[in-house]
C-alpha atoms as a PDB file:
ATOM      1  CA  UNK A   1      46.654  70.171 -45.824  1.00  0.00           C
ATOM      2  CA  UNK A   2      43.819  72.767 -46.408  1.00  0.00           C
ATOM      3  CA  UNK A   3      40.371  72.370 -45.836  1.00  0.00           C
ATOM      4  CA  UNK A   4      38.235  72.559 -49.005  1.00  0.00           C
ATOM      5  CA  UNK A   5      35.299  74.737 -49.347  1.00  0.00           C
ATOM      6  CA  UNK A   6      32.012  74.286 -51.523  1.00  0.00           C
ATOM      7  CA  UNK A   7      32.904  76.193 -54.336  1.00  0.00           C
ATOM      8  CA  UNK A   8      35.021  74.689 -56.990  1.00  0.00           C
ATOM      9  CA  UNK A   9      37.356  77.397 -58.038  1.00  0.00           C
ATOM     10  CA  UNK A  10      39.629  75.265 -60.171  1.00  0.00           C
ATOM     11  CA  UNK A  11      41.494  73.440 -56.826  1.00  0.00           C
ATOM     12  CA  UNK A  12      41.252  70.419 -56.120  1.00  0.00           C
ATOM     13  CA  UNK A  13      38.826  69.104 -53.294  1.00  0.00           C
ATOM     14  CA  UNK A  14      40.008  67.045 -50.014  1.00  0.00           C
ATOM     15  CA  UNK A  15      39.416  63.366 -50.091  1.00  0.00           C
ATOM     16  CA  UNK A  16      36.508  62.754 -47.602  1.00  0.00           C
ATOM     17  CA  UNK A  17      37.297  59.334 -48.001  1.00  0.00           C
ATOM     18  CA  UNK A  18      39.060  56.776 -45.357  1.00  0.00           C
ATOM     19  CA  UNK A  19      41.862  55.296 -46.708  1.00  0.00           C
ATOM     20  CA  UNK A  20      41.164  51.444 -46.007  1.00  0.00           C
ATOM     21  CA  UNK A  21      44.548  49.913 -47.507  1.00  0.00           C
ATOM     22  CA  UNK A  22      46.684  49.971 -43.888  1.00  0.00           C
ATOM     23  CA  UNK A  23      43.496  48.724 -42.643  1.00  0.00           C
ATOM     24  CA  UNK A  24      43.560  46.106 -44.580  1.00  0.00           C
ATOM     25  CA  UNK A  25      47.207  45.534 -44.688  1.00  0.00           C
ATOM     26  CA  UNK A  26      47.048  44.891 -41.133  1.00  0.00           C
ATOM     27  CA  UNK A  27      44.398  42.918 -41.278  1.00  0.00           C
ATOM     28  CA  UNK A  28      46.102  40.441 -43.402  1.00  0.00           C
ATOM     29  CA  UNK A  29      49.128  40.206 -41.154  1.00  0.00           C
ATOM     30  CA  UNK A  30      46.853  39.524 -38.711  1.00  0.00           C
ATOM     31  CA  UNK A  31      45.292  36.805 -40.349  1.00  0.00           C
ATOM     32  CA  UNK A  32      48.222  34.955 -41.603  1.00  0.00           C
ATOM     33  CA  UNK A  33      49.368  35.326 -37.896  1.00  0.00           C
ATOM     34  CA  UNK A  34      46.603  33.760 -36.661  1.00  0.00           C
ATOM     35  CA  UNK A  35      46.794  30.577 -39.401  1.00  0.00           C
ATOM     36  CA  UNK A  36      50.453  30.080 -38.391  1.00  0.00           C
ATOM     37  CA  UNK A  37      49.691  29.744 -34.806  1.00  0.00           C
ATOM     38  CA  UNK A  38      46.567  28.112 -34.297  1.00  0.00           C
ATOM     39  CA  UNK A  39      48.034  24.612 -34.953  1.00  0.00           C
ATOM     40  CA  UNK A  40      50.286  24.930 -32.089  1.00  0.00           C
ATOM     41  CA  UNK A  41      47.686  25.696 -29.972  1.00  0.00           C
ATOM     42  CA  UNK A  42      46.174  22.437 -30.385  1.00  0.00           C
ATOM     43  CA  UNK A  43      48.983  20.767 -29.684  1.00  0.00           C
ATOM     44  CA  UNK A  44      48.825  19.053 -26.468  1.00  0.00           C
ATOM     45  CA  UNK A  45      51.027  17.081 -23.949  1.00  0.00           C
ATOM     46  CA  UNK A  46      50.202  13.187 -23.594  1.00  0.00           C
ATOM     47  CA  UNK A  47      50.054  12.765 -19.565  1.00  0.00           C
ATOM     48  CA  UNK A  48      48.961   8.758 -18.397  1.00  0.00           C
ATOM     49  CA  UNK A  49      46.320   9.656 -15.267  1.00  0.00           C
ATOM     50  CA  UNK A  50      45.313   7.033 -12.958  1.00  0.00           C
ATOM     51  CA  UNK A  51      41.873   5.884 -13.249  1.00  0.00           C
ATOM     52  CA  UNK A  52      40.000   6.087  -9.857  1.00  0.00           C
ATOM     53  CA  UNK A  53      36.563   3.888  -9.928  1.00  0.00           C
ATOM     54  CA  UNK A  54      34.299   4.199  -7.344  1.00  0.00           C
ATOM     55  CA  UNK A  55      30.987   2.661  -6.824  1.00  0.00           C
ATOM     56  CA  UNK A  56      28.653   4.369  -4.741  1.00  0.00           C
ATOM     57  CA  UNK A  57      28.179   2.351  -1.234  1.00  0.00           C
ATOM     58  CA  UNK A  58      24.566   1.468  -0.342  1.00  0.00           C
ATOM     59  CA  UNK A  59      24.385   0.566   2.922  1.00  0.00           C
ATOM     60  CA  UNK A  60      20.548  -1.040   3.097  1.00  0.00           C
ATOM     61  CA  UNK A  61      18.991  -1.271   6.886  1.00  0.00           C
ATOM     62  CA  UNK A  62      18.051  -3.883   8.625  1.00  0.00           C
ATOM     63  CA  UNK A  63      14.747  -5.637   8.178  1.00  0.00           C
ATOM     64  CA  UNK A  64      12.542  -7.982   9.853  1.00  0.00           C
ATOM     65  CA  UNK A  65      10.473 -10.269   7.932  1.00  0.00           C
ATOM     66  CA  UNK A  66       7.206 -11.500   9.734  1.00  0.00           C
ATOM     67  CA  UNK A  67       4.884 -13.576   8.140  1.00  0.00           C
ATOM     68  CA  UNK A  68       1.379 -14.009   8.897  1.00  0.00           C
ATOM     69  CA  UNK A  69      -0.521 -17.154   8.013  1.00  0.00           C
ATOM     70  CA  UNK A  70      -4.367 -17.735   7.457  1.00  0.00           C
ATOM     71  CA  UNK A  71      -4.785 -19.358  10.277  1.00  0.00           C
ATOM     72  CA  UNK A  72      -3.494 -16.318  12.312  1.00  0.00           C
ATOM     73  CA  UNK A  73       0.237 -17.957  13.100  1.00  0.00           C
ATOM     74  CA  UNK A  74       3.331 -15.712  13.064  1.00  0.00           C
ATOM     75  CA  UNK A  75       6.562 -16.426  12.005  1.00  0.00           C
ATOM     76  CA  UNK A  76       9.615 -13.458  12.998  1.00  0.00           C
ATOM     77  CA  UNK A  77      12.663 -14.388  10.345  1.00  0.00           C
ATOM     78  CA  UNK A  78      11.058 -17.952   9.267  1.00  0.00           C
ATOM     79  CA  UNK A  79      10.861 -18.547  13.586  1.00  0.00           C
ATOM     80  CA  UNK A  80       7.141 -19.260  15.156  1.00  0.00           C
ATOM     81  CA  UNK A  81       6.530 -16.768  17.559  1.00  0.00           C
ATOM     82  CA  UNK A  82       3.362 -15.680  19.554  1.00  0.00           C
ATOM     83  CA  UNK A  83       1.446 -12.445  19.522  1.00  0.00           C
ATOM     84  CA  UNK A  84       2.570 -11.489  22.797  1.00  0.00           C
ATOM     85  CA  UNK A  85       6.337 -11.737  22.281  1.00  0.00           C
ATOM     86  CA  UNK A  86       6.307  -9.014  19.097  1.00  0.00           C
ATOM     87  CA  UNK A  87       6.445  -5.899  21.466  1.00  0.00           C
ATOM     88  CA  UNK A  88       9.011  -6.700  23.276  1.00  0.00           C
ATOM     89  CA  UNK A  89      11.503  -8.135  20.487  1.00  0.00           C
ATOM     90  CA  UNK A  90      10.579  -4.622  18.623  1.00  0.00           C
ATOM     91  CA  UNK A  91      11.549  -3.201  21.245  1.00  0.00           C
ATOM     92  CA  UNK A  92      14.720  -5.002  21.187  1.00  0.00           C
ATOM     93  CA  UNK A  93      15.369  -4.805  17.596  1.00  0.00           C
ATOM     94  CA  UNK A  94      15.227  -0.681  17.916  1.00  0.00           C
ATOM     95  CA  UNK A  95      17.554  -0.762  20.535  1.00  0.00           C
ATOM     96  CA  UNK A  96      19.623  -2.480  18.431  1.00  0.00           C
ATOM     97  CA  UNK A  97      19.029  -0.704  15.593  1.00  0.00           C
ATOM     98  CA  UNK A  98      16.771   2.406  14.715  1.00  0.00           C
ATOM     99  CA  UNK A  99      16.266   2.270  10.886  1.00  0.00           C
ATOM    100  CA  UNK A 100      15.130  -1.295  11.245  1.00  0.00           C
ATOM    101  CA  UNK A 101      12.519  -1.992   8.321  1.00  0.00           C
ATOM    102  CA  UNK A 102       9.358  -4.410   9.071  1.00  0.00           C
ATOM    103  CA  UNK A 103       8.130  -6.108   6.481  1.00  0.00           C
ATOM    104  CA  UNK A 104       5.395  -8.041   6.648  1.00  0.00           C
ATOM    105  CA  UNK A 105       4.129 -10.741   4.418  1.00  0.00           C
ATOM    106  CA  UNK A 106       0.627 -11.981   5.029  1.00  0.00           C
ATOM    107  CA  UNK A 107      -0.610 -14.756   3.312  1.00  0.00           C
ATOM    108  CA  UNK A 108      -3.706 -13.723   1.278  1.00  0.00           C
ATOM    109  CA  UNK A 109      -6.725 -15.339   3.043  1.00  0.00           C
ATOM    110  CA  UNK A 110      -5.400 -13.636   6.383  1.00  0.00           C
ATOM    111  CA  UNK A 111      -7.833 -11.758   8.166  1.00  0.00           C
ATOM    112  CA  UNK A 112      -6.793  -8.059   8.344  1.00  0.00           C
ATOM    113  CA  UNK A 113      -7.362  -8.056  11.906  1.00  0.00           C
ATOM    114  CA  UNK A 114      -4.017  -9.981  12.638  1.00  0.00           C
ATOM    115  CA  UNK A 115      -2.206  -7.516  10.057  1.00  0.00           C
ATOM    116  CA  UNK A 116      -3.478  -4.540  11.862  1.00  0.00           C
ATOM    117  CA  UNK A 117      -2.639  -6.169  15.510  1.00  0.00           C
ATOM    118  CA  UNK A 118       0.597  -6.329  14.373  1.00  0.00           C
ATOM    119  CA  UNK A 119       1.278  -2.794  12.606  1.00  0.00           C
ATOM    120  CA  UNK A 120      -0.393  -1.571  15.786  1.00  0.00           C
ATOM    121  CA  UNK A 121       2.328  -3.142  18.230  1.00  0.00           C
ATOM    122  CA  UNK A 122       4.993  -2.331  15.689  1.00  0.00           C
ATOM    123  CA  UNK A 123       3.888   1.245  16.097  1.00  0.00           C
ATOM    124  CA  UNK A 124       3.860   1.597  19.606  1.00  0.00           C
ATOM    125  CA  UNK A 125       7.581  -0.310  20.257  1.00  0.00           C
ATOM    126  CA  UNK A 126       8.625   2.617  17.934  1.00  0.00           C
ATOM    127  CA  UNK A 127       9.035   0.770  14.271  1.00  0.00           C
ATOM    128  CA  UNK A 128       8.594   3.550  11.599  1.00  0.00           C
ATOM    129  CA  UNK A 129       9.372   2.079   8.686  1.00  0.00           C
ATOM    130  CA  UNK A 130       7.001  -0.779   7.267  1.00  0.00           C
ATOM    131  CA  UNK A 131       6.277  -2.263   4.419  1.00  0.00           C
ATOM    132  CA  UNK A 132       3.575  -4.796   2.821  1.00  0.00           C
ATOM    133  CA  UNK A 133       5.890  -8.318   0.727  1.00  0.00           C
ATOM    134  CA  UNK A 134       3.608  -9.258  -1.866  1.00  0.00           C
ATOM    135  CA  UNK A 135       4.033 -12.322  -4.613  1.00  0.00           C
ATOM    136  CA  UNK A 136       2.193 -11.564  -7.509  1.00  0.00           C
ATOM    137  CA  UNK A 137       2.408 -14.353  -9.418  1.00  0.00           C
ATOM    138  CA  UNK A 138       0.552 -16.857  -6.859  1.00  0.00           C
ATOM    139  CA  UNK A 139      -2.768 -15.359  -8.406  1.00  0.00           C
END
C-alpha cells in the first residue's frame, strides 16, 4: 500500500476513510447476542423463605402514681399516705428500681405548695424522672 501525495498525477489517492462495515458487523452480532440472552437472565429460581416477624419489645418502667387532693391529702397508688412517709418509700422504690417514673396528678384547686413539697422530697430520695397527669376534659 503506498502513501499518496498531494499532487494528482493520474494515480489514484488512498482512502482516508475508516472502513465502518466490520464495525458494524460486529456490532450486530453483538446485539442479537445480547437479545438472545437477556431473557435468561431474568429467569429466576422460586425458593419458599420463612417469614420471621418480630415486634420490637418496649419494656416501659415503673411508675408511681401520687395524687394530690385540694385539701392537701395524698394518695401513693390509690393508698392514703402522709407527707412524712414519701421520703422514705422513694427511697425504697429506687432501691428497688432506678428508672422508676413519678407521676403526679394534682387535683386542680391544689395549692402548689403541696406539689412542690412533694417534687422537692422526690428529688432528694433520688427520683429523676417526673411527670405532671393531667385530664383535660374536666374543664
Amino acid at each position: 500500500m503506498a502513501f499518496g501525495s498531494m499532487h494528482n498525477s493520474g494515480r489514484q489517492a488512498p482512502m482516508s476513510e475508516i472502513n465502518v462495515v466490520p464495525l458494524v458487523d460486529v456490532m450486530l452480532v453483538l446485539l442479537i447476542i445480547f437479545i438472545i440472552t437477556a431473557p435468561l437472565l431474568t429467569h429466576s429460581v422460586k425458593i419458599d423463605l420463612p417469614k420471621a416477624e418480630s415486634a420490637p419489645n418496649i419494656t416501659q418502667p415503673e411508675h408511681v402514681e401520687l395524687a394530690i387532693r385540694t385539701d392537701g391529702s395524698l394518695f401513693w397508688n390509690g393508698e392514703p399516705v402522709d407527707l412524712e412517709q414519701l421520703s422514705p418509700q422513694f427511697s425504697k422504690t429506687i432501691e428497688q428500681e432506678p428508672d422508676t417514673e413519678l407521676h403526679i396528678k394534682a387535683d386542680k384547686l391544689a395549692h402548689y405548695e403541696h406539689v412542690a413539697k412533694v417534687m422537692s422530697i422526690a428529688a432528694k430520695a433520688g427520683m429523676a424522672r417526673i411527670g405532671f397527669i393531667t385530664d383535660p376534659s374536666q374543664e
